[in-house]
Protein backbone atom coordinates (compact mmCIF):
# COMPACT_ATOMS: atom_id res chain seq x y z
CA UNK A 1 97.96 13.41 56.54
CA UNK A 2 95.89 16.21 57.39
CA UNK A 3 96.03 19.46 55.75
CA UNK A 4 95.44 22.96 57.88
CA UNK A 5 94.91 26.29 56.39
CA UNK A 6 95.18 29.58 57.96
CA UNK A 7 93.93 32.56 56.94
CA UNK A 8 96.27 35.89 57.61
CA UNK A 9 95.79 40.02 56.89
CA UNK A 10 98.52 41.38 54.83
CA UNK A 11 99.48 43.14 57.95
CA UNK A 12 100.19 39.69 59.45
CA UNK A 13 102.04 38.24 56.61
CA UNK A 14 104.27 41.83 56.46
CA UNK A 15 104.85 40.79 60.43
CA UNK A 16 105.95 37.37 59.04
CA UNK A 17 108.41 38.62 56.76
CA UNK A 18 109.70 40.77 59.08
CA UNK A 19 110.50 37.31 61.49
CA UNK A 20 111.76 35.07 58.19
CA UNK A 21 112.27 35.58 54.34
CA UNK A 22 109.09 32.63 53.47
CA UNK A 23 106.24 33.34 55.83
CA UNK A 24 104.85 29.64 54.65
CA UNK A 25 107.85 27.90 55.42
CA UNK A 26 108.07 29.96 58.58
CA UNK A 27 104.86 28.43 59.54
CA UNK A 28 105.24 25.22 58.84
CA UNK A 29 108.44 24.99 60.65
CA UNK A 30 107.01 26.20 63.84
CA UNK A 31 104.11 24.03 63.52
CA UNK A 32 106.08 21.14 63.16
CA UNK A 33 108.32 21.46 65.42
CA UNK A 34 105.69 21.68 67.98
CA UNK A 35 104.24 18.59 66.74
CA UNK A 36 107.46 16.68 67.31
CA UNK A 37 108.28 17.96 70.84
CA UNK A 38 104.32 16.73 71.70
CA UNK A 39 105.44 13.09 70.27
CA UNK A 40 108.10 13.12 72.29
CA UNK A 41 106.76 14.01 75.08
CA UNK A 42 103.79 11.41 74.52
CA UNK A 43 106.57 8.74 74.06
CA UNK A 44 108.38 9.69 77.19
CA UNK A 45 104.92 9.10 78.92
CA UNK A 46 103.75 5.98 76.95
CA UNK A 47 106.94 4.36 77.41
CA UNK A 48 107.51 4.47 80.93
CA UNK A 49 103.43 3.63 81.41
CA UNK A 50 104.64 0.32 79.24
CA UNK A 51 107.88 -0.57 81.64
CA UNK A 52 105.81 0.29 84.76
CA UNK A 53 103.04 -1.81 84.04
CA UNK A 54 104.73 -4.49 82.13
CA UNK A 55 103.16 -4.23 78.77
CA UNK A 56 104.94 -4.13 75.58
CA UNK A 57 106.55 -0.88 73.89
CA UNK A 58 105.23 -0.62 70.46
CA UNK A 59 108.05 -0.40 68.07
CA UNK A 60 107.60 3.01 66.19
CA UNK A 61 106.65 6.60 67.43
CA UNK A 62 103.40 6.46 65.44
CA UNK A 63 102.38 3.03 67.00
CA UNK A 64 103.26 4.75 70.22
CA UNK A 65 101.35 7.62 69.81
CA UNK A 66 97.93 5.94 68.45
CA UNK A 67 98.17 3.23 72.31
CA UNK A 68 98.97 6.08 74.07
CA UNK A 69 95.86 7.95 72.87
CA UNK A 70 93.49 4.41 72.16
CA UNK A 71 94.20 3.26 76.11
CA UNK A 72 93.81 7.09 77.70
CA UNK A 73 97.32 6.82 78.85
CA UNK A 74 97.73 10.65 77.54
CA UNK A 75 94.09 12.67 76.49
CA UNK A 76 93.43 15.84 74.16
CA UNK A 77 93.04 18.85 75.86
CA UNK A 78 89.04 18.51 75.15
CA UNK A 79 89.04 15.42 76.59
CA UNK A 80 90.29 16.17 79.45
CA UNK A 81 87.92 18.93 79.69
CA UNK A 82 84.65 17.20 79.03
CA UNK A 83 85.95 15.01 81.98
CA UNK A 84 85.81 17.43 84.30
CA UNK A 85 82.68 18.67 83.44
CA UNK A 86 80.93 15.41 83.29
CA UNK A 87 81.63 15.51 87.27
CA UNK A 88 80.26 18.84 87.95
């Protein structure tokens, strides 16, 4: 598990308050919630790469996640960009 720290003014944590009573939690929340709509969108992908190609579906999200990333079936965004410019 990794471990990400932000750094915000006491203007920005004020804003934060404003929006939710634990600016952390508030956060954290949002952070993971994008996290989980990303999985499942990567699952959505991996899986039907699996059933159109014939291969097997690994049997947890996290399995699913680490093939879809180890055979290129779904790419970072900076992959994806040092892609394109390796064919400029």
């Amino acid at each position: 598990m990794q471990t990400i720290t932000i750094n915000l003014s006491d203007t920005q944590v004020k804003g934060f308050e404003y929006v939710g009573a634990d600016p952390e939690e508030w956060v954290t929340n949002c952070a993971v919630n994008r996290a989980r709509q990303a999985i499942d969108e990567i699952v959505k992908i991996y899986v039907a790469h699996c059933l159109d190609t014939g291969a097997a579906v690994p049997s947890t999200r996290e399995e699913i996640v680490s093939a879809a990333f180890e055979s290129r079936v779904v790419k970072t965004p900076a992959q994806i960009r040092a892609e394109l410019e390796a064919q400029t």
